[in-house]
C-alpha atoms as a PDB file:
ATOM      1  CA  UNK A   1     -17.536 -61.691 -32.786  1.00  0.00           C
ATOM      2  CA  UNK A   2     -20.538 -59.141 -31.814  1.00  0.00           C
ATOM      3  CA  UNK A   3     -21.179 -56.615 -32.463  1.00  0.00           C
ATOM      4  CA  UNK A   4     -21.465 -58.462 -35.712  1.00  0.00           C
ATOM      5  CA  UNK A   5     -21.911 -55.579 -37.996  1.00  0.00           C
ATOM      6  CA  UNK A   6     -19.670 -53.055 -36.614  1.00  0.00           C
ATOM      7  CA  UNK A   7     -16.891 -56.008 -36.431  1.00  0.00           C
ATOM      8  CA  UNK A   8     -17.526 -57.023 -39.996  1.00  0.00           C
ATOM      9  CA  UNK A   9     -17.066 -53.749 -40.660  1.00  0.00           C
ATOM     10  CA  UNK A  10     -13.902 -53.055 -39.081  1.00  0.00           C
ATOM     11  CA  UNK A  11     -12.607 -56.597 -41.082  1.00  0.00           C
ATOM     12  CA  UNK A  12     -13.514 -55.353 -43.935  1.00  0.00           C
ATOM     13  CA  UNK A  13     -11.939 -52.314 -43.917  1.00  0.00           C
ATOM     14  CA  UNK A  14      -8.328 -52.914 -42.700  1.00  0.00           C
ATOM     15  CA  UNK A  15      -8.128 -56.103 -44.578  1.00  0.00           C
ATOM     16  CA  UNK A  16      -7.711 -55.024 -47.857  1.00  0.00           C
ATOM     17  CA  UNK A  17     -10.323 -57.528 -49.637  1.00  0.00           C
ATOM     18  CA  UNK A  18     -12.930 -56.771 -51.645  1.00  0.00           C
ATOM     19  CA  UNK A  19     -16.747 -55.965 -50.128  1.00  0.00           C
ATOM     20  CA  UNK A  20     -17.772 -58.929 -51.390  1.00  0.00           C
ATOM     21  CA  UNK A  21     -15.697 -61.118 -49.406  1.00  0.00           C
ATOM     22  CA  UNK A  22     -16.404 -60.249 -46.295  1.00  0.00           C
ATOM     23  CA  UNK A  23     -20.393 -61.007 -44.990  1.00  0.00           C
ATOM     24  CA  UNK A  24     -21.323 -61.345 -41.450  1.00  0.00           C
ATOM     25  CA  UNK A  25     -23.422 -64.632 -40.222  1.00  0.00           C
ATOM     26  CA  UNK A  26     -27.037 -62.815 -40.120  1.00  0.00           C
ATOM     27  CA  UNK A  27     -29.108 -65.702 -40.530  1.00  0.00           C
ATOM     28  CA  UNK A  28     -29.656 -66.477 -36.624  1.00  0.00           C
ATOM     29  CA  UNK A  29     -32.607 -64.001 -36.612  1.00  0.00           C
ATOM     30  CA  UNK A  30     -34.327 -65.267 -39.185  1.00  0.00           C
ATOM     31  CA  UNK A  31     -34.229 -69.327 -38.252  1.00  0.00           C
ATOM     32  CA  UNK A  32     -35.838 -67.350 -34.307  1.00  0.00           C
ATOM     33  CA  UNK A  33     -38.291 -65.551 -36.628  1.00  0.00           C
ATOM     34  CA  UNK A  34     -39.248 -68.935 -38.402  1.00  0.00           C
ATOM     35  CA  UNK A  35     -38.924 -70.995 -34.876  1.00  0.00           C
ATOM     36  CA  UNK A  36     -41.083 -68.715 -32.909  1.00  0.00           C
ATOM     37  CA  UNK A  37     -43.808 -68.767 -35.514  1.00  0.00           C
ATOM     38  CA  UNK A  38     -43.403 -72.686 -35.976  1.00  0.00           C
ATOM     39  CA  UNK A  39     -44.115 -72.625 -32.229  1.00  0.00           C
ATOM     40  CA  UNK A  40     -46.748 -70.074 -31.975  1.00  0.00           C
ATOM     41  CA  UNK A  41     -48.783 -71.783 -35.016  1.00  0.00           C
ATOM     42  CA  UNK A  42     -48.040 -75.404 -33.967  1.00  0.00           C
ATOM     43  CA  UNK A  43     -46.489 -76.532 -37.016  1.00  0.00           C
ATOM     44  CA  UNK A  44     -43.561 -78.166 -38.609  1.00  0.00           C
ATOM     45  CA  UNK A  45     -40.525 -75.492 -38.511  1.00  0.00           C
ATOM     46  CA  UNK A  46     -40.430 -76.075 -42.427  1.00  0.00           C
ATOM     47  CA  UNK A  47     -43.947 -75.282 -42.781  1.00  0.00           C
ATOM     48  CA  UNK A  48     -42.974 -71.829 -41.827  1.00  0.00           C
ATOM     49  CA  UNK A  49     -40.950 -70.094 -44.999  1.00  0.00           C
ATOM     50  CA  UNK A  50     -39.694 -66.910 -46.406  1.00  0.00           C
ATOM     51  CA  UNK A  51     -39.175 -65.550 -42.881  1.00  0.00           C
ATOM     52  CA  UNK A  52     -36.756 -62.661 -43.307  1.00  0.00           C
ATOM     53  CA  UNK A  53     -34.689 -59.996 -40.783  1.00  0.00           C
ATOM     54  CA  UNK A  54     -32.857 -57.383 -42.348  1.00  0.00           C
ATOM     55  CA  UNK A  55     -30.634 -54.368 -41.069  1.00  0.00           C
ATOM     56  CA  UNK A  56     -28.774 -55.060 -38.155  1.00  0.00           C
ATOM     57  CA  UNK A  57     -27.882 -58.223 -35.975  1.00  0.00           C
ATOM     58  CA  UNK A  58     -28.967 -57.006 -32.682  1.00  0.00           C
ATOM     59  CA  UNK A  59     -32.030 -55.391 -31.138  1.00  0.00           C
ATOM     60  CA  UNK A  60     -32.626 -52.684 -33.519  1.00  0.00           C
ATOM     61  CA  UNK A  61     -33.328 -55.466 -36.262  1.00  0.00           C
ATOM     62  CA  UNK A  62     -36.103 -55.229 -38.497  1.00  0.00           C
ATOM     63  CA  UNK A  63     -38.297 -58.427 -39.162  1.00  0.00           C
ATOM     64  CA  UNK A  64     -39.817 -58.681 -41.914  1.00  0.00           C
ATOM     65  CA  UNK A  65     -43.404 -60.311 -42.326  1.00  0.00           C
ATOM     66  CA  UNK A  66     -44.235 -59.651 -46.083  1.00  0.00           C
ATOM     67  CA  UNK A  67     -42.101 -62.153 -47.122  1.00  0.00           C
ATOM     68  CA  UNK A  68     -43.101 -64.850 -44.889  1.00  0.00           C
ATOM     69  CA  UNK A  69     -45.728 -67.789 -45.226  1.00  0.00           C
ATOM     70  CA  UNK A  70     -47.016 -70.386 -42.571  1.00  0.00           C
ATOM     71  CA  UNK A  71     -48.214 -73.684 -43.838  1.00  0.00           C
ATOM     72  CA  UNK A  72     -48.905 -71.853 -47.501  1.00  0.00           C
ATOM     73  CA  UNK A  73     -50.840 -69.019 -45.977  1.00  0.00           C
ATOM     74  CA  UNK A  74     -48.916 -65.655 -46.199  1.00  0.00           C
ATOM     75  CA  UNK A  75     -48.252 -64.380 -42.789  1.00  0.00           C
ATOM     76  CA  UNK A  76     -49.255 -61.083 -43.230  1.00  0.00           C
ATOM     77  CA  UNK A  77     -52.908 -61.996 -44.224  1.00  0.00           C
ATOM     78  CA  UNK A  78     -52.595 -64.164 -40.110  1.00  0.00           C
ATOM     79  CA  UNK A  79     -51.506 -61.089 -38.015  1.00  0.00           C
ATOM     80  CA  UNK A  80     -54.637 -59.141 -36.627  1.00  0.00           C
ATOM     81  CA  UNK A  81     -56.805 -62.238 -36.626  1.00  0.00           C
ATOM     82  CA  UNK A  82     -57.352 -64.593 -33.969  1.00  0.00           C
ATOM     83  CA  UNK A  83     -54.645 -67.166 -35.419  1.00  0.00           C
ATOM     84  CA  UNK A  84     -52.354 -64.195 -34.806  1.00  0.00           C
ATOM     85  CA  UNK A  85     -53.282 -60.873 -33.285  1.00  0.00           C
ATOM     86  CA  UNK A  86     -51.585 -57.939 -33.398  1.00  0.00           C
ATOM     87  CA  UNK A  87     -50.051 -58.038 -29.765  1.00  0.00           C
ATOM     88  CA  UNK A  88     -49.115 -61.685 -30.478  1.00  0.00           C
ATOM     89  CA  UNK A  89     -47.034 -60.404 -33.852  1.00  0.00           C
ATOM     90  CA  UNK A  90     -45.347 -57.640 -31.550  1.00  0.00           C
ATOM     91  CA  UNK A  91     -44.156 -60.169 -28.927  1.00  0.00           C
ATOM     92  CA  UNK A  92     -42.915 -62.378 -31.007  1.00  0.00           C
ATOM     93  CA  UNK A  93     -40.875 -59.646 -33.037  1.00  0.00           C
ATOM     94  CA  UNK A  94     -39.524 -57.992 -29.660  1.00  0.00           C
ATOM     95  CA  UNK A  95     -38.746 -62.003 -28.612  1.00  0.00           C
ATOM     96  CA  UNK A  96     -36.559 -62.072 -32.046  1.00  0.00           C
ATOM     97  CA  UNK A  97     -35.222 -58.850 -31.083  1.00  0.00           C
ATOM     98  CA  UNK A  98     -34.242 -60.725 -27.687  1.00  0.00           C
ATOM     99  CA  UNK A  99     -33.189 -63.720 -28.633  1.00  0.00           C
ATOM    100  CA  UNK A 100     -29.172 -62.906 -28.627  1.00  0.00           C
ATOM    101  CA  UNK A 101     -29.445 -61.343 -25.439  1.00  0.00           C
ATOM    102  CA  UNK A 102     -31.347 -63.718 -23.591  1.00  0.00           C
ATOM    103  CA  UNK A 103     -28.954 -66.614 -24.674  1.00  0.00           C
ATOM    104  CA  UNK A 104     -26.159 -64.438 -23.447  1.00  0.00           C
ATOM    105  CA  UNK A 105     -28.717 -63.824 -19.813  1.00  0.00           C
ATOM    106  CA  UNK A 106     -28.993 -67.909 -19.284  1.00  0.00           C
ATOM    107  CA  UNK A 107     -25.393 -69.337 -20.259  1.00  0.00           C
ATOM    108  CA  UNK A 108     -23.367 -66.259 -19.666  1.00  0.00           C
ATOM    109  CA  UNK A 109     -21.864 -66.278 -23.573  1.00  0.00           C
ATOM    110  CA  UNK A 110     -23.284 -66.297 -26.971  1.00  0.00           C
ATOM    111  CA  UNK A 111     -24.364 -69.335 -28.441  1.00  0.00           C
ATOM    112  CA  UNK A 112     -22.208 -71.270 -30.739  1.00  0.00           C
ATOM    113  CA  UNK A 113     -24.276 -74.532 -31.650  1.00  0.00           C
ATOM    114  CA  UNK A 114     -26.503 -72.620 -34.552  1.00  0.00           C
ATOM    115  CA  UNK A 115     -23.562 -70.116 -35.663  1.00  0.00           C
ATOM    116  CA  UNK A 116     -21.789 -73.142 -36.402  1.00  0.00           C
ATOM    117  CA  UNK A 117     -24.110 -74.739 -38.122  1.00  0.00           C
ATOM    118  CA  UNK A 118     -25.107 -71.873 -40.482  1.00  0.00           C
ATOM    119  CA  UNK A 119     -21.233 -71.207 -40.822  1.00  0.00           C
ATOM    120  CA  UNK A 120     -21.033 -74.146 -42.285  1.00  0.00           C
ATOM    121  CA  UNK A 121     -24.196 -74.410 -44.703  1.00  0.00           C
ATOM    122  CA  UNK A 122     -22.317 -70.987 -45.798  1.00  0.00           C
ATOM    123  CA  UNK A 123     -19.066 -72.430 -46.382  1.00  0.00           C
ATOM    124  CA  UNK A 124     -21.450 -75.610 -48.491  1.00  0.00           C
ATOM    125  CA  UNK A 125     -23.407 -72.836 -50.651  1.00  0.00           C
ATOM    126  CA  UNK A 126     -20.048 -71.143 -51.866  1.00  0.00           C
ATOM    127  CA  UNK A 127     -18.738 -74.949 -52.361  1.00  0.00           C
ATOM    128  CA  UNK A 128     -21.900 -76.414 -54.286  1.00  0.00           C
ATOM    129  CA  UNK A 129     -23.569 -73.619 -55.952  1.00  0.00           C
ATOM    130  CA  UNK A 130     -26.790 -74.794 -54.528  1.00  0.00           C
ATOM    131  CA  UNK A 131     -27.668 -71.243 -52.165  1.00  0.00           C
ATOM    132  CA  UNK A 132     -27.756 -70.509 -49.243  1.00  0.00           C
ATOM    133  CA  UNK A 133     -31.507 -69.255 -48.308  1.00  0.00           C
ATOM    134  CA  UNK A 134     -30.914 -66.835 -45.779  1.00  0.00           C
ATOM    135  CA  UNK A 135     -29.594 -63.320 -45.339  1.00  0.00           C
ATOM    136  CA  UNK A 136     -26.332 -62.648 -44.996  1.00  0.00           C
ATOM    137  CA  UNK A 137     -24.682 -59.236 -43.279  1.00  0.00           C
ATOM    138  CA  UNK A 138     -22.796 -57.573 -46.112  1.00  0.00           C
ATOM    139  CA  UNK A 139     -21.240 -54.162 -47.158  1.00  0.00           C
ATOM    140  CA  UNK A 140     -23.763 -51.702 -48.475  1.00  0.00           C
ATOM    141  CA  UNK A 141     -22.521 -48.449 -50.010  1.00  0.00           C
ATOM    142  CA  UNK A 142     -25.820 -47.565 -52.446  1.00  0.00           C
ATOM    143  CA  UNK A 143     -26.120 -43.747 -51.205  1.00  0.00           C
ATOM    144  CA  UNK A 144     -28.753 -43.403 -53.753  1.00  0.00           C
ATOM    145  CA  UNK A 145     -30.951 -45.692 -52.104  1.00  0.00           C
ATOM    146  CA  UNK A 146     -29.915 -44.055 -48.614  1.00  0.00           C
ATOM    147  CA  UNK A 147     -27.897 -46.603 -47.028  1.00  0.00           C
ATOM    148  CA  UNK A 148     -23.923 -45.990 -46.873  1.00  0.00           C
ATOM    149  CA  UNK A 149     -20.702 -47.133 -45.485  1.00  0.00           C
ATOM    150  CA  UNK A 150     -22.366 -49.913 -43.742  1.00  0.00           C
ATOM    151  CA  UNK A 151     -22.327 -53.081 -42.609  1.00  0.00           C
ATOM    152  CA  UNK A 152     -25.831 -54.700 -42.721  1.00  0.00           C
ATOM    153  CA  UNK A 153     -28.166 -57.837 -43.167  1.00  0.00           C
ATOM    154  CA  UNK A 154     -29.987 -57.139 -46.689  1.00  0.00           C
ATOM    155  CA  UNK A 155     -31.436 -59.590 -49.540  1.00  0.00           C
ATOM    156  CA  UNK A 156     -28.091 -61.828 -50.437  1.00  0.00           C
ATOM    157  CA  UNK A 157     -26.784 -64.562 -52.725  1.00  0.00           C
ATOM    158  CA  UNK A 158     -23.866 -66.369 -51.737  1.00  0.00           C
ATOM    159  CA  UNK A 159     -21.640 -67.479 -54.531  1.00  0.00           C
ATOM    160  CA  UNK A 160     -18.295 -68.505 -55.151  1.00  0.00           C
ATOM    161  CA  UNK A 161     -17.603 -64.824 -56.375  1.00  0.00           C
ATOM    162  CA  UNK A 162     -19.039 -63.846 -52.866  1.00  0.00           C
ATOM    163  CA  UNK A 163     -21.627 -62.353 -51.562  1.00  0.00           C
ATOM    164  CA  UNK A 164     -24.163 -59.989 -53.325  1.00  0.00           C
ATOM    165  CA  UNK A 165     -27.244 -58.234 -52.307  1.00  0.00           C
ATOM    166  CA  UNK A 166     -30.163 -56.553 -53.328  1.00  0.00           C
ATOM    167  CA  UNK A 167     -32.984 -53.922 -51.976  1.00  0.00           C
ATOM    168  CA  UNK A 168     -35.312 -55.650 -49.893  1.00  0.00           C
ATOM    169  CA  UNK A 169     -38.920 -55.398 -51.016  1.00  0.00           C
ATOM    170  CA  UNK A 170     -41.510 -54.847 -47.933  1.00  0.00           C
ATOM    171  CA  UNK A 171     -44.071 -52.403 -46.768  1.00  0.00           C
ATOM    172  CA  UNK A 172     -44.070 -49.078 -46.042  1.00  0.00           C
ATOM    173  CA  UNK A 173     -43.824 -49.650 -42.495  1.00  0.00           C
ATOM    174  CA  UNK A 174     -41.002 -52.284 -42.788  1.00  0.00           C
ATOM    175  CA  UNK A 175     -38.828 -50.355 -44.830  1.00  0.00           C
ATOM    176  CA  UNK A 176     -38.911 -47.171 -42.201  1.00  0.00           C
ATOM    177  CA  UNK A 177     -38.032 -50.171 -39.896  1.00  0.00           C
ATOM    178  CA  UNK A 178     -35.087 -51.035 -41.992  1.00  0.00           C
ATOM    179  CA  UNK A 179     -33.793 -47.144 -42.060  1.00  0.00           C
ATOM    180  CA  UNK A 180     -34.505 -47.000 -38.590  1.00  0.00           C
ATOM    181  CA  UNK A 181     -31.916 -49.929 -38.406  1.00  0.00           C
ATOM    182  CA  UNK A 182     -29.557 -48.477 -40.899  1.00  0.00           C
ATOM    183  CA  UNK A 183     -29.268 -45.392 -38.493  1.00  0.00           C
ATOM    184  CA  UNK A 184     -28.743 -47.094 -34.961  1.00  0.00           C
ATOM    185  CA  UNK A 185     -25.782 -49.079 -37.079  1.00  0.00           C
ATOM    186  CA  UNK A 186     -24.606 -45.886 -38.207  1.00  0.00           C
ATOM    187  CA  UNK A 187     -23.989 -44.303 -34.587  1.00  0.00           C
ATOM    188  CA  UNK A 188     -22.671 -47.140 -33.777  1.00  0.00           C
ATOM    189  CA  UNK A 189     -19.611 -46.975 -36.627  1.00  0.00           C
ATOM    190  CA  UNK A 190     -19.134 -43.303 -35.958  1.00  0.00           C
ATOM    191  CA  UNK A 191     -18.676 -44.545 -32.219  1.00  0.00           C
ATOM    192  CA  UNK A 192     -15.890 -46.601 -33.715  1.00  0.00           C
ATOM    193  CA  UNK A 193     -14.686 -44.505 -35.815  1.00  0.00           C
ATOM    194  CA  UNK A 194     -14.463 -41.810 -32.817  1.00  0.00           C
ATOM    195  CA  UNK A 195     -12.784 -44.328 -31.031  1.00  0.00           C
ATOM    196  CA  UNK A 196     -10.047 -44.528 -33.334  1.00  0.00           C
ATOM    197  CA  UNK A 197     -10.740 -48.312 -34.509  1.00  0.00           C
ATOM    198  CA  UNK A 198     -12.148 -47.360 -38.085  1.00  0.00           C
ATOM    199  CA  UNK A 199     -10.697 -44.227 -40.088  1.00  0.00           C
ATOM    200  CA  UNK A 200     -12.669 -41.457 -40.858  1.00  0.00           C
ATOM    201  CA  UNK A 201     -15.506 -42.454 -43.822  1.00  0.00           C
ATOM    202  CA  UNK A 202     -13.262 -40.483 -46.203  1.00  0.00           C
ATOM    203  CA  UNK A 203     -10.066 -41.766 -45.740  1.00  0.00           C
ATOM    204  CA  UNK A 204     -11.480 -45.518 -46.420  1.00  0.00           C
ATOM    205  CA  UNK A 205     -10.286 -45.852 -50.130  1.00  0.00           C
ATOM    206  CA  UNK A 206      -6.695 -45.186 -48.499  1.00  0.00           C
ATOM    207  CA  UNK A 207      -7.012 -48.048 -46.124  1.00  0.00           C
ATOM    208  CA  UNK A 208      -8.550 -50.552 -48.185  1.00  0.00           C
ATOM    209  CA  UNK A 209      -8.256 -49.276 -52.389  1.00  0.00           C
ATOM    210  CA  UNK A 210     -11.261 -52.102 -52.820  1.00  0.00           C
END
């Protein structure tokens, strides 16, 4: 269910099971990232790779374009030239940002085609071994590296132990992005928590010892 994050959240924490098996389906914003750039650039949608959105499933997202590529050529060297300027880059990042909500505008519900589908490449990278090559939204509690308590899209392998994740590496500018995204997820838990749904941050280790 949306909102993803906060609702992974909430799962997590009255269920009893360990962080690392519960992760949220956070790859939908990536395969837009990689679509919209397939389309913009005219190419096969596997020619576009390493596209990456980290932090939260919503608006408040934070795409990444470091980590991306288009037909071998690293996106970032493409944005501010004429294959890509830097009001092209923006619309297509706020048309990421979008892309839930607009789906929701023209049928009236969220989608349930492409969840489905990357539900199940999930459920075939825990079964295989093989990976699964996209983000997933999992439990972050690193306060030394200033994200807490959270439920949120970050680097991820998916394994038969579960899911684990890792720092994502970007610029300067992305990573203030990805705080930025950390802290619109955090009002949003302390909305739930206010509302009664999640216990206070403290009392967590009561509710669920993992």
């Amino acid at each position: 269910f949306n909102p993803a994050d906060i609702t992974g959240l909430t799962v997590l924490v009255h269920s009893g099971l360990a962080p690392s098996k519960i992760g949220t389906l956070a790859a939908l914003d990536s395969t837009r990232l990689q679509t919209a750039l397939a389309q913009h650039f005219g190419v096969a949608q596997s020619k576009v790779t390493g596209c990456r959105t980290y932090g939260g499933h919503g608006e408040q997202m934070a795409p990444f374009a470091s980590t991306a590529s288009v037909d071998g050529k690293p996106l970032a060297s493409l944005i501010g030239t004429d294959a890509l300027t830097a009001d092209q880059w923006a619309a297509i990042q706020q048309h990421v940002r979008q892309g839930g909500k607009k789906i929701i505008e023209l049928r009236g519900r969220s989608s349930f085609q492409s969840p489905s589908h990357q539900s199940l490449l999930m459920v075939k990278a825990v079964m295989d071994g093989q990976g699964y090559g996209w983000p997933v939204g999992c439990y972050v509690s690193a306060p030394d590296q200033g994200f807490d308590q959270i439920m949120m899209a970050m680097e991820t392998t998916l394994t038969r132990e579960g899911v684990s994740w890792a720092m994502p590496e970007g610029t300067p500018e992305e990573l203030a992005e990805l705080k930025a995204s950390y802290q619109h997820l955090t009002k949003l838990r302390d909305e739930v928590v206010a509302m009664g749904v999640l216990p206070p941050l403290d009392q967590w280790k009561t509710v669920n010892p993992n």
